[in-house]
Protein backbone atom coordinates (compact mmCIF):
# COMPACT_ATOMS: atom_id res chain seq x y z
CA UNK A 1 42.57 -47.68 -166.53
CA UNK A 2 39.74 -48.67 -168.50
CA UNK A 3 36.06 -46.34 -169.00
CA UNK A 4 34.39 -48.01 -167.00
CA UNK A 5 36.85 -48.34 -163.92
CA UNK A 6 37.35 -44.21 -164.99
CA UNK A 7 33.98 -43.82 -164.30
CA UNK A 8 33.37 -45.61 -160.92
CA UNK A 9 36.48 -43.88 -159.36
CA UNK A 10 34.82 -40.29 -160.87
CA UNK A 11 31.38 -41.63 -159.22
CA UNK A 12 33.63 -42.55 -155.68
CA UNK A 13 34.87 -38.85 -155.96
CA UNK A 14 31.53 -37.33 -156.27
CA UNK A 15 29.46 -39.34 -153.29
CA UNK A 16 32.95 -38.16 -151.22
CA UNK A 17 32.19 -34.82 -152.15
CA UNK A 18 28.58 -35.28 -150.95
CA UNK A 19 30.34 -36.41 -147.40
CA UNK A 20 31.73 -33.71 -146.98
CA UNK A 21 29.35 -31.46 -148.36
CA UNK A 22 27.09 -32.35 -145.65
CA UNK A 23 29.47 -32.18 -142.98
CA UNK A 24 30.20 -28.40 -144.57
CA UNK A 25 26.87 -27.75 -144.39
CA UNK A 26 27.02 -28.83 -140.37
CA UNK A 27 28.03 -24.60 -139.42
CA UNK A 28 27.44 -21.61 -140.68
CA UNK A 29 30.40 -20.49 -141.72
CA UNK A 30 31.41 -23.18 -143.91
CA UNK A 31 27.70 -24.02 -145.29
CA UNK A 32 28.68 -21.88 -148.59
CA UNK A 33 31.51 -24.16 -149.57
CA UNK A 34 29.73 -27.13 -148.28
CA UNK A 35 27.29 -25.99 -151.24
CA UNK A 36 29.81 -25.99 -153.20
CA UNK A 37 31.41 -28.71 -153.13
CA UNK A 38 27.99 -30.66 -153.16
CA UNK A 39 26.82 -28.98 -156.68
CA UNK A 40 30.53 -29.77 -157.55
CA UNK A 41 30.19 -33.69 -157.04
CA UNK A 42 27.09 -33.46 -158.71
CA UNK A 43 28.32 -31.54 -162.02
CA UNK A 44 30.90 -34.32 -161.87
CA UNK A 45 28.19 -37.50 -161.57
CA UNK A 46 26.08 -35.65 -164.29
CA UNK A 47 29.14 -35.71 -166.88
CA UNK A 48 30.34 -39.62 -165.77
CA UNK A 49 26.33 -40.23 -166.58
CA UNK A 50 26.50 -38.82 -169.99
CA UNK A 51 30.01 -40.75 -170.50
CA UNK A 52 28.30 -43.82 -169.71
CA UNK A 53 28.95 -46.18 -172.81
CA UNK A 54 26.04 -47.27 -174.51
CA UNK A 55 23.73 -44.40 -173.51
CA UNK A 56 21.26 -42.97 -175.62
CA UNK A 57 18.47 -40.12 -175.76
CA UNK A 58 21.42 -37.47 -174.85
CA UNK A 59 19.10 -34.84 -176.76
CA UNK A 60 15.93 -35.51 -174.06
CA UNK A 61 18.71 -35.91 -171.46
CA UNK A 62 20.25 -31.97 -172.32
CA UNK A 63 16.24 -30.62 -172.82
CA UNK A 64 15.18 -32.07 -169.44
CA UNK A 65 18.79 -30.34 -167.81
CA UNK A 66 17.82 -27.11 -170.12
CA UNK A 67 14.57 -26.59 -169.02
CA UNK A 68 15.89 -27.70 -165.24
CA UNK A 69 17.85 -24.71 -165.38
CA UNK A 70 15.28 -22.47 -167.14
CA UNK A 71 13.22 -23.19 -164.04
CA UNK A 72 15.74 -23.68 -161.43
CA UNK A 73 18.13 -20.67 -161.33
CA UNK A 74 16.27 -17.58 -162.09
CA UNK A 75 13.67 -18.80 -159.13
CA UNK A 76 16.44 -19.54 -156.88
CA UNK A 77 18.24 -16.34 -157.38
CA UNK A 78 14.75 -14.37 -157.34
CA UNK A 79 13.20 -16.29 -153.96
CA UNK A 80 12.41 -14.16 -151.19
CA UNK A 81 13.69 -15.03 -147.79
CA UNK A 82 9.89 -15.29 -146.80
CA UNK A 83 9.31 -18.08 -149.43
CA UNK A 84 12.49 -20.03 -148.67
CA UNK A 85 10.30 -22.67 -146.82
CA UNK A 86 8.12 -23.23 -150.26
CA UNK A 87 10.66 -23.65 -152.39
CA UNK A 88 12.35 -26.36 -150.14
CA UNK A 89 9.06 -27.91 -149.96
CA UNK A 90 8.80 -27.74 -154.08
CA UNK A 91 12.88 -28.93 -153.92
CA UNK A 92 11.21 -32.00 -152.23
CA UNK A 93 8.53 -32.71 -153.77
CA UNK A 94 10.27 -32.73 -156.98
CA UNK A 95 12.76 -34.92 -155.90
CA UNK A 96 10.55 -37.27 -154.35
CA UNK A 97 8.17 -37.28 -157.90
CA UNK A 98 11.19 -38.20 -159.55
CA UNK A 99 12.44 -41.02 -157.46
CA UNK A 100 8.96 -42.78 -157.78
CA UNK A 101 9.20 -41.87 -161.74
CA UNK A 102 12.37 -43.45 -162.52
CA UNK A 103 11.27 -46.75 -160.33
CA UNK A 104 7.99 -46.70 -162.23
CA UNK A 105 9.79 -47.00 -165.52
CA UNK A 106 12.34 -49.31 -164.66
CA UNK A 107 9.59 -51.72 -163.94
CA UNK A 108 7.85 -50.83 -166.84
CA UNK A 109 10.57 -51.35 -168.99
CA UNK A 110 11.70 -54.75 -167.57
CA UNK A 111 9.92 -57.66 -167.54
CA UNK A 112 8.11 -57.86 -164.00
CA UNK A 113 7.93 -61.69 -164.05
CA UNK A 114 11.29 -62.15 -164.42
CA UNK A 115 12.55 -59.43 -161.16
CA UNK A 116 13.51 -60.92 -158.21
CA UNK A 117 11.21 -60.19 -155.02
CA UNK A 118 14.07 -58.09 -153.47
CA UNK A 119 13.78 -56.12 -157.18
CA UNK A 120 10.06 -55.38 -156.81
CA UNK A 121 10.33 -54.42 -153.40
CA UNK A 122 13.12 -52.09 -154.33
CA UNK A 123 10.70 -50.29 -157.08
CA UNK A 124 8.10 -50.54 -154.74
CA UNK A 125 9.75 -48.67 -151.93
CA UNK A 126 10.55 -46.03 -154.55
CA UNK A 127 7.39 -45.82 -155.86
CA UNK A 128 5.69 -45.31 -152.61
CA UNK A 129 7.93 -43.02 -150.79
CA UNK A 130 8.36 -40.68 -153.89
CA UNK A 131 4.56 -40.27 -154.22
CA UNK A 132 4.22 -39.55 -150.48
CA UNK A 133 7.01 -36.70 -150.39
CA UNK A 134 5.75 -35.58 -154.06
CA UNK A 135 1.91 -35.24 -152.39
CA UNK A 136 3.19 -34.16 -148.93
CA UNK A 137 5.24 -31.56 -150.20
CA UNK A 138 2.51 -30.00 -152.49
CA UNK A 139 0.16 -29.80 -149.89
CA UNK A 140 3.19 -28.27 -147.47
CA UNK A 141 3.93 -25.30 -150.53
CA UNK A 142 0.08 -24.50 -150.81
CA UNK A 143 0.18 -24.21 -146.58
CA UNK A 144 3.46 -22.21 -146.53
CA UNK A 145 2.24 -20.30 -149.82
CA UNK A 146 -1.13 -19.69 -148.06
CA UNK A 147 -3.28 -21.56 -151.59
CA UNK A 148 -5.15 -23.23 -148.24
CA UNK A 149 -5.17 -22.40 -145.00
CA UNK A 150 -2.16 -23.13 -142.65
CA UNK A 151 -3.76 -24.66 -139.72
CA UNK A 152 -4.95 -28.57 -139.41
CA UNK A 153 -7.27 -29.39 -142.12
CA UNK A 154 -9.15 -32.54 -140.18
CA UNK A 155 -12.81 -34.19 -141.05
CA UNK A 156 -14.60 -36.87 -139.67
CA UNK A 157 -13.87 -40.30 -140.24
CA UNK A 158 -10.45 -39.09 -141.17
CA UNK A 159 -7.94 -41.70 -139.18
CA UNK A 160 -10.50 -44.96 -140.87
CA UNK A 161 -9.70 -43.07 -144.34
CA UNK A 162 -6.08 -42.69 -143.78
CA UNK A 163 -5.99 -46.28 -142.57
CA UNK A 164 -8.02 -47.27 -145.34
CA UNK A 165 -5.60 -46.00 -147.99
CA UNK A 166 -2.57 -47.10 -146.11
CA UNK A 167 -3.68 -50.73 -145.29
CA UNK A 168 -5.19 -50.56 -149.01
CA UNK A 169 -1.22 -49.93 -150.26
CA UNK A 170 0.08 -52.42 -148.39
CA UNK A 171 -2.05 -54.70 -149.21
CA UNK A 172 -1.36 -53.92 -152.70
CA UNK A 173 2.13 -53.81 -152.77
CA UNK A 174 2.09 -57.79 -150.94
CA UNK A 175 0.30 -58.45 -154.18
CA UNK A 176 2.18 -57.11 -156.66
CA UNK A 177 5.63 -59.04 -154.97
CA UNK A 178 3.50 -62.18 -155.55
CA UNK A 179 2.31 -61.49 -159.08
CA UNK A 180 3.85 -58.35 -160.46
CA UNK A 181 1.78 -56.15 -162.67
CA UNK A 182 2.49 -52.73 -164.19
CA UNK A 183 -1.38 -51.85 -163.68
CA UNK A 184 -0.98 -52.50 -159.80
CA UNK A 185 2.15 -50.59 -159.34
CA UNK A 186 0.18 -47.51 -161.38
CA UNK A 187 -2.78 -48.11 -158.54
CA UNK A 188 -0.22 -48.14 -155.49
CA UNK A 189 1.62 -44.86 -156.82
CA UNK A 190 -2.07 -43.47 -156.94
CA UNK A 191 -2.61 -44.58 -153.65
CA UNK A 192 0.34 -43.01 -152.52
CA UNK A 193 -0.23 -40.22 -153.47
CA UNK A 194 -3.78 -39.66 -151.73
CA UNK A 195 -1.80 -40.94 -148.75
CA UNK A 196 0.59 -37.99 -148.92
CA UNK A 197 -1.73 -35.50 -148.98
CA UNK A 198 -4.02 -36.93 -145.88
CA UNK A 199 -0.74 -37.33 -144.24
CA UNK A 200 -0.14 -33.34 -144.27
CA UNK A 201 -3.52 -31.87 -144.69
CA UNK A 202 -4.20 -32.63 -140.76
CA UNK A 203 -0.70 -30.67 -139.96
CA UNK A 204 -0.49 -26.91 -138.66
CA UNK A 205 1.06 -24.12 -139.04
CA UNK A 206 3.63 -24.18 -135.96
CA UNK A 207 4.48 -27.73 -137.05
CA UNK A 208 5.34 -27.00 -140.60
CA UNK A 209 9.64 -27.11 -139.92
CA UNK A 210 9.31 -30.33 -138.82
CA UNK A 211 7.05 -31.17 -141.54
CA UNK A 212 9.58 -30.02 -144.26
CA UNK A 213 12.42 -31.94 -142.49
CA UNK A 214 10.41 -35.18 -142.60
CA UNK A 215 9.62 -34.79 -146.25
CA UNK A 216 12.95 -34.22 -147.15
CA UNK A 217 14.25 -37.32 -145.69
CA UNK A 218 11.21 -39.45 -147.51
CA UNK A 219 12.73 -37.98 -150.80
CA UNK A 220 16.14 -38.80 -149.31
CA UNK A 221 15.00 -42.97 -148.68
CA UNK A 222 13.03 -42.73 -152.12
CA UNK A 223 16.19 -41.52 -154.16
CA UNK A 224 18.55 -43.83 -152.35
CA UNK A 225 15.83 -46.72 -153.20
CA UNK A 226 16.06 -45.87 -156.74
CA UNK A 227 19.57 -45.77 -157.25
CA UNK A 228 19.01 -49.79 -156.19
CA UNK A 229 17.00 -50.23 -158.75
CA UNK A 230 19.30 -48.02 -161.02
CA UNK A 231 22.51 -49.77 -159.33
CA UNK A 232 23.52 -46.64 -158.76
CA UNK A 233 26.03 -46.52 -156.13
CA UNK A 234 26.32 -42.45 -155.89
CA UNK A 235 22.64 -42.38 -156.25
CA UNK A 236 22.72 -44.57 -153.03
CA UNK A 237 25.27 -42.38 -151.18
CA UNK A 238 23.50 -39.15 -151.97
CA UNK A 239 19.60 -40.49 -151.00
CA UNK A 240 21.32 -41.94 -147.54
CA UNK A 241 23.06 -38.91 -146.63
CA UNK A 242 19.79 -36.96 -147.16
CA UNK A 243 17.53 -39.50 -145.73
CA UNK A 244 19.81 -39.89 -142.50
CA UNK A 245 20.62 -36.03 -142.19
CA UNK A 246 16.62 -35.51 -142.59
CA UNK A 247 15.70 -38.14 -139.99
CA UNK A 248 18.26 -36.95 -137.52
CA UNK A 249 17.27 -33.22 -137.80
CA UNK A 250 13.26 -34.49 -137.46
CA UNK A 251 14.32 -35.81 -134.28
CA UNK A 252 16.23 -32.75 -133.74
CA UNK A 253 13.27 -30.30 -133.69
CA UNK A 254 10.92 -32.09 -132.43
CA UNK A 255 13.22 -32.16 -129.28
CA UNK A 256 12.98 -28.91 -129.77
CA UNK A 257 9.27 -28.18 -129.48
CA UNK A 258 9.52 -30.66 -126.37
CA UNK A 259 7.28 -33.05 -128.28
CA UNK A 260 7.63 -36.36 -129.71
CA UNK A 261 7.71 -36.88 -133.97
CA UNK A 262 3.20 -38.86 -133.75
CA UNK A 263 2.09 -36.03 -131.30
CA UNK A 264 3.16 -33.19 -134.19
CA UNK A 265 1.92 -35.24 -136.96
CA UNK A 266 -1.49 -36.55 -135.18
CA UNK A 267 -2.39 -33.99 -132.45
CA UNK A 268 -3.58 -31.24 -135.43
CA UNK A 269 -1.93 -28.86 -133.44
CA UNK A 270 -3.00 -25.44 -133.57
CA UNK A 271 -6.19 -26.57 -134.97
CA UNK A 272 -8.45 -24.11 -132.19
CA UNK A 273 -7.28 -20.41 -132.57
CA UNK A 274 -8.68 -19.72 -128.97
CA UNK A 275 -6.99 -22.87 -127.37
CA UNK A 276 -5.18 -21.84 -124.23
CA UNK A 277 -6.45 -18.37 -124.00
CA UNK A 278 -6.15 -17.11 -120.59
CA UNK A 279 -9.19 -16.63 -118.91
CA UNK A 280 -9.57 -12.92 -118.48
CA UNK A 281 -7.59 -12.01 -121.27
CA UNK A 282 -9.59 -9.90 -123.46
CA UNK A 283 -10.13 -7.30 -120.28
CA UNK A 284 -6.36 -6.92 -119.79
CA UNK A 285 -4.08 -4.28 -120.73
CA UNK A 286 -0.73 -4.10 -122.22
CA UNK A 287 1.96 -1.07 -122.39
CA UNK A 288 2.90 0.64 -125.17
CA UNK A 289 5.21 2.71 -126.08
CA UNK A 290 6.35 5.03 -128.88
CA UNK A 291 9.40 4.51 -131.12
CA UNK A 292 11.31 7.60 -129.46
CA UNK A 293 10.72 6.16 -125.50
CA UNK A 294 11.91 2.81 -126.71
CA UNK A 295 14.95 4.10 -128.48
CA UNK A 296 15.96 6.05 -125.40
CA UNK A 297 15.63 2.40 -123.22
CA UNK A 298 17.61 0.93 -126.18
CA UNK A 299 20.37 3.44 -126.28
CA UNK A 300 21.37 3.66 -122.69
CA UNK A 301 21.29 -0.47 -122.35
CA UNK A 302 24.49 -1.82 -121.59
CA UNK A 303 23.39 -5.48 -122.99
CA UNK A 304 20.76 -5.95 -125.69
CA UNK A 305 19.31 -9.17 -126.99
CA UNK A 306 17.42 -9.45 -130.40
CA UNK A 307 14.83 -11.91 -130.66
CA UNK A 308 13.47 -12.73 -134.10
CA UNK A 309 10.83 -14.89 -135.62
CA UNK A 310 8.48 -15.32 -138.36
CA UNK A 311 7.42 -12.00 -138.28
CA UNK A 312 11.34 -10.58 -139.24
CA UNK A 313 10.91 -12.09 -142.06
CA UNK A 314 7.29 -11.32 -143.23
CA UNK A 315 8.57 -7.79 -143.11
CA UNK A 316 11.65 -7.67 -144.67
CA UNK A 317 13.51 -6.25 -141.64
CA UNK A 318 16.75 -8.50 -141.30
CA UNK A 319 18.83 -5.95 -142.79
CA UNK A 320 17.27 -3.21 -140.83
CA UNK A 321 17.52 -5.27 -137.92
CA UNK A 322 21.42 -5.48 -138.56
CA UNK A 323 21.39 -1.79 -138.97
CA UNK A 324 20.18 -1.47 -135.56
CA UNK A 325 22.53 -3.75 -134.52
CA UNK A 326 25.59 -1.71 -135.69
CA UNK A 327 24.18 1.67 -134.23
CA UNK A 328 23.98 -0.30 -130.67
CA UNK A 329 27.23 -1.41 -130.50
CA UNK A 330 28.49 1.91 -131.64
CA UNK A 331 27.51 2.98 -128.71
CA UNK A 332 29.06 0.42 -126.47
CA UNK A 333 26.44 -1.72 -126.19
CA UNK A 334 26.74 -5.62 -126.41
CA UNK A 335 24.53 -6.84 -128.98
CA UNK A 336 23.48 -10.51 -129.80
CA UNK A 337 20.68 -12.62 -131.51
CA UNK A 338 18.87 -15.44 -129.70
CA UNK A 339 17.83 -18.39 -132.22
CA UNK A 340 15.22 -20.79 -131.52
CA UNK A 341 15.58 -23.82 -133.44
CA UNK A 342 11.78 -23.77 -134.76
CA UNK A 343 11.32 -20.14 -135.43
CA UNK A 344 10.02 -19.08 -138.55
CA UNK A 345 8.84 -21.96 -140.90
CA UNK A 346 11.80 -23.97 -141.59
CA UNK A 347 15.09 -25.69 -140.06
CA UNK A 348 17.31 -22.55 -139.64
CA UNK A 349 15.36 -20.06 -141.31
CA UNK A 350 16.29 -17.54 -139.11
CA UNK A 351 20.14 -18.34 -139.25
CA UNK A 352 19.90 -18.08 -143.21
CA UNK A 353 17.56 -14.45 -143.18
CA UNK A 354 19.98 -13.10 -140.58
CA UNK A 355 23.16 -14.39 -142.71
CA UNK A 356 21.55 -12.76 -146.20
CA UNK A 357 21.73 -9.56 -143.82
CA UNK A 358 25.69 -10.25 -143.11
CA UNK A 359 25.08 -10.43 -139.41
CA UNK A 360 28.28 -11.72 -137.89
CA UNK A 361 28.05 -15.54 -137.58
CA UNK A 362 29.76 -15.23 -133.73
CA UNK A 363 26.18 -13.24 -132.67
CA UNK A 364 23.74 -15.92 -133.96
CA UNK A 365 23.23 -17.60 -130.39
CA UNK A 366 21.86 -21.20 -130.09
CA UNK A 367 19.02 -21.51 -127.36
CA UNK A 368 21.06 -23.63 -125.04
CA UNK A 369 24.04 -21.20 -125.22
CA UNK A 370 22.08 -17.79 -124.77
CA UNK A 371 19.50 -18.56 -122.24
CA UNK A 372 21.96 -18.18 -119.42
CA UNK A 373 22.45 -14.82 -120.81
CA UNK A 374 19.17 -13.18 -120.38
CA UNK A 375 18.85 -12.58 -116.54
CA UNK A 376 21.78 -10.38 -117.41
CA UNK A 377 20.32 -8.71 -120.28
CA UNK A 378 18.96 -4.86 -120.07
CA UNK A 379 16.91 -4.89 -122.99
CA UNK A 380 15.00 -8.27 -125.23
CA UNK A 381 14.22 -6.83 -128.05
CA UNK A 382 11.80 -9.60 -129.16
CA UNK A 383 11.13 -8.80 -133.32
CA UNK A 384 7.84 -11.44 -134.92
CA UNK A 385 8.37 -14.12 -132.24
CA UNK A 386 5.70 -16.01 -130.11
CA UNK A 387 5.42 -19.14 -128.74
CA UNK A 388 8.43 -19.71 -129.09
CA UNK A 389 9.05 -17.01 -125.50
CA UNK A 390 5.62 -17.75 -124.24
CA UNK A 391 5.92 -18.45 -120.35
CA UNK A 392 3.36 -20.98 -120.98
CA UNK A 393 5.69 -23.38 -122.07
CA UNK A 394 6.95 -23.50 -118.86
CA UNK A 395 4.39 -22.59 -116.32
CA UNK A 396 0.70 -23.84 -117.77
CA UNK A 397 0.52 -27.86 -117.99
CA UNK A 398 -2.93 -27.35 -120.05
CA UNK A 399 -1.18 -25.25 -122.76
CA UNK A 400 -0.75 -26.85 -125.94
CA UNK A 401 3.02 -25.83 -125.56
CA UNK A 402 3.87 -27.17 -122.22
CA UNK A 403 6.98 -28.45 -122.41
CA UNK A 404 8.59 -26.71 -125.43
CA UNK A 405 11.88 -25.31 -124.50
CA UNK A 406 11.67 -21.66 -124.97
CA UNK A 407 14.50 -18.72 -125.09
CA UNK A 408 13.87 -17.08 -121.71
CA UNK A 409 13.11 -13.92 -122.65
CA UNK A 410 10.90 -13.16 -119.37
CA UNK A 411 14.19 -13.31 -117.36
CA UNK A 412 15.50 -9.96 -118.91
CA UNK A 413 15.16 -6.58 -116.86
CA UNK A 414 12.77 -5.37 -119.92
CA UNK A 415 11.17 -6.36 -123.04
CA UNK A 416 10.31 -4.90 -125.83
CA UNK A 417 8.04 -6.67 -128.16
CA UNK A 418 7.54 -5.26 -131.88
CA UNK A 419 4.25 -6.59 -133.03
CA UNK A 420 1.58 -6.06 -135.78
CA UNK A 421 -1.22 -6.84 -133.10
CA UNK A 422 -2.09 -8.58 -130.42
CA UNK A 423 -3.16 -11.98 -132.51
CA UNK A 424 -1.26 -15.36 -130.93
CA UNK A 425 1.07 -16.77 -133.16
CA UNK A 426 0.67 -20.60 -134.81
CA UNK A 427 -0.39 -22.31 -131.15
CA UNK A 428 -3.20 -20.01 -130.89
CA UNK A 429 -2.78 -19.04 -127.57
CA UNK A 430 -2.30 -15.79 -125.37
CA UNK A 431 1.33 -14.88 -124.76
CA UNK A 432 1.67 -14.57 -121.13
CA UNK A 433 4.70 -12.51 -121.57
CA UNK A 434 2.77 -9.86 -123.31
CA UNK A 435 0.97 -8.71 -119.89
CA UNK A 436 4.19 -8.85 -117.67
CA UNK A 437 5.11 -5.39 -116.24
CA UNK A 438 8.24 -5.68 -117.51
CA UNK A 439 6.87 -5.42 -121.72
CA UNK A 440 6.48 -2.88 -123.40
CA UNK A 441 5.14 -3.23 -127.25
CA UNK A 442 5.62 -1.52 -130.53
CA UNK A 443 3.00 -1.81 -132.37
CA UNK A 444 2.85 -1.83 -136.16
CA UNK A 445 5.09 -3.50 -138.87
CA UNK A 446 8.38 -4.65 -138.28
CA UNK A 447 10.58 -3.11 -140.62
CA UNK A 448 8.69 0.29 -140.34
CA UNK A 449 8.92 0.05 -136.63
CA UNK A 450 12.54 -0.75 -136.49
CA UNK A 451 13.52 2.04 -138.82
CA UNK A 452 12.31 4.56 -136.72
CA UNK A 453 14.04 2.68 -133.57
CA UNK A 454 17.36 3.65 -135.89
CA UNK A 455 16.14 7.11 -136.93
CA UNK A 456 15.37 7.69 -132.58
CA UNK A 457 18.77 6.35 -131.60
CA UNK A 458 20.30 8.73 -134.10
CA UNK A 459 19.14 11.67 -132.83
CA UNK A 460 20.29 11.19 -129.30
């Protein structure tokens, strides 16, 4: 077998380990290996690259990987659960600005009169895509990191500017597959990038998963488009896989939210704090309780439900939360945990806090699965959620929800809602379910709040 045959059948072996990577990465309980094997295939690409014959510049090639890794490891091993959605953002954004820099330089470093059309279109589709998820996904890690404010940053004229800079790329990128010009491509990638940010200043808070799986299937298409201009099968295989899994999961949670992929990127939702407030609101009362009464309704439940959102993991409380967990069902009591798909600020966040907190895989409920489950439920124990078990959703046509499937917490026979305040979550609306009879609320942080929930139940 010759190098170069070597070589492709090492490449074969690594996009087949990115296949299955992805389909390990499909559960829970076999995500970990699917990692695996992914950064295996990938430490296997990376040494067929640097066996390539005839390649040079292996000293930049090892800095680059050195400072990579300089970068890369210590902030992956040091990232808070709470700033998992910005570095996925950052993850995308740098893969994106790297797509549309390697399809920059390829055309810079061939001669553009002399590229087929197909050829400049390739580069092109790099270059533009890149900069969009490079822009986008800066603009998505100052949201998340709270550099700007998280809700819909709109102005007038906005939609002519967008189409302005949109038609103006086009129209640029028509002329450069006529009469190719490194200056032009330069302008389009500029372009681009002002694109990419006007695409995701005008997006809010409560939209911001399915903002982060959108951008990571643009860096996805622009990777795959640069192994074309590369002709880089594995390259190819890898930007697919992560531009299909990234479009499918888009459409995903947007089912979700009950609302299709141009209302969540062109409604500014969440834009009005006060939108949907029930009339009346401000003169109604809710019931509290102390940590001792609710540990006592807790501790005598035969079925509890935990509920968690954003607010679980602003705290810090997932392991907490499991502790709770573990005192219940030493008591008898049937515990679970009821996942939304678009709670907290990214695709599964609350599967991967609760799983850093070793909470048995077989209690992380999907909404379709534990729904049913509630009407027979003693006790919700609802921990930084909002809209996604506001009633609204279901019974107010003029909320800015209507229509979102939500877990159906208002079915159990109480609820118990642990809450820093009384402020709506990302729709900016009134939770119904907060003035129900059948609520009681904690109030205070969620970590402190559940700790003395565990210190109650132990003194019974």
């Amino acid at each position: 077998m010759s190098l170069d045959t070597g070589i492709r059948f090492a490449y074969l072996i690594a996009a087949i380990c990115f296949i299955l990577a992805m389909k390990g990465l499909s559960g829970p309980k076999t995500a970990r290996y699917g990692n695996l094997l992914g950064a295996a295939g990938m430490a296997l690409a990376i040494a067929m690259t640097f066996a390539t014959p005839g390649l040079t510049n292996f000293g930049l090639m090892i800095g680059a990987m050195a400072i990579g890794a300089v970068i890369g490891f210590p902030a992956a091993r040091l990232v808070k659960m709470t700033a998992m959605p910005q570095m996925v953002a950052a993850f995308n954004g740098v893969g994106g600005g790297a797509a549309a820099l390697i399809s920059l330089t390829e055309f810079v470093n061939a001669n553009p009169s002399k590229l087929a059309v197909y050829q400049v279109v390739e580069v092109l589709f790099g270059v533009i895509i890149g900069c969009v998820s490079f822009a986008g996904s800066v603009v998505a890690f100052a949201k998340l990191q709270e550099l700007v404010t998280g809700r819909p940053i709109t102005y007038p004229g906005q939609q002519v500017m967008n189409a302005v800079v949109g038609g103006g790329t086009l129209g640029l990128a028509i002329a450069v597959c006529v009469s190719p010009h490194n200056w032009l491509v330069a302008v389009i990638g500029i372009l681009a990038l002002l694109f990419g940010i006007a695409f995701v200043l005008p997006i809010g808070g409560a939209d911001v998963p399915v903002l982060i799986s959108l951008l990571n299937s643009f860096t996805g298409l622009a990777v795959a488009a640069s192994g074309f201009v590369l002709h880089s099968f594995v390259l190819v295989v890898a930007g697919t896989l992560v531009g299909a899994s990234g479009t499918l999961l888009t459409r995903m949670m947007s089912a979700a939210m009950g609302r299709s992929l141009p209302n969540i990127l062109f409604s500014a939702f969440g834009s009005v704090i006060t939108a949907g407030t029930a009339e009346g609101s401000a003169d109604r009362t809710v019931r509290s309780a102390s940590a001792e009464d609710i540990a006592v309704l807790l501790a005598y439940s035969q079925k509890v439900i935990i509920v968690p959102g954003y607010g679980l993991a602003v705290a810090q409380a997932q392991h907490v939360a499991r502790e709770l967990a573990e005192l219940l069902e030493s008591r008898g009591i049937d515990v679970q945990y009821a996942i939304h798909p678009v709670a907290g600020r990214m695709p599964g966040h609350m599967n991967v806090l609760l799983a850093e907190a070793n909470v048995p895989y077989e209690q992380l409920k999907e909404m379709d699965e534990i729904n049913p489950e509630f009407q027979f439920t003693d006790v919700a124990l609802v921990v930084g959620a909002n809209d996604v078990v506001n009633p609204a959703a279901k019974n107010s046509p003029g909320s800015p929800i209507y229509g979102m499937p939500i877990l159906s917490v208002d079915e159990a026979k109480n609820i118990v809602f642990l809450k820093r305040s009384m402020r709506p979550g990302f729709a900016g609306i009134d939770n119904e379910l907060l003035f129900d009879p059948k609520t009681t609320l904690l109030f205070g942080d969620a970590k402190d709040s559940l700790t003395k929930l565990v210190a109650a139940i132990k003194q019974l």
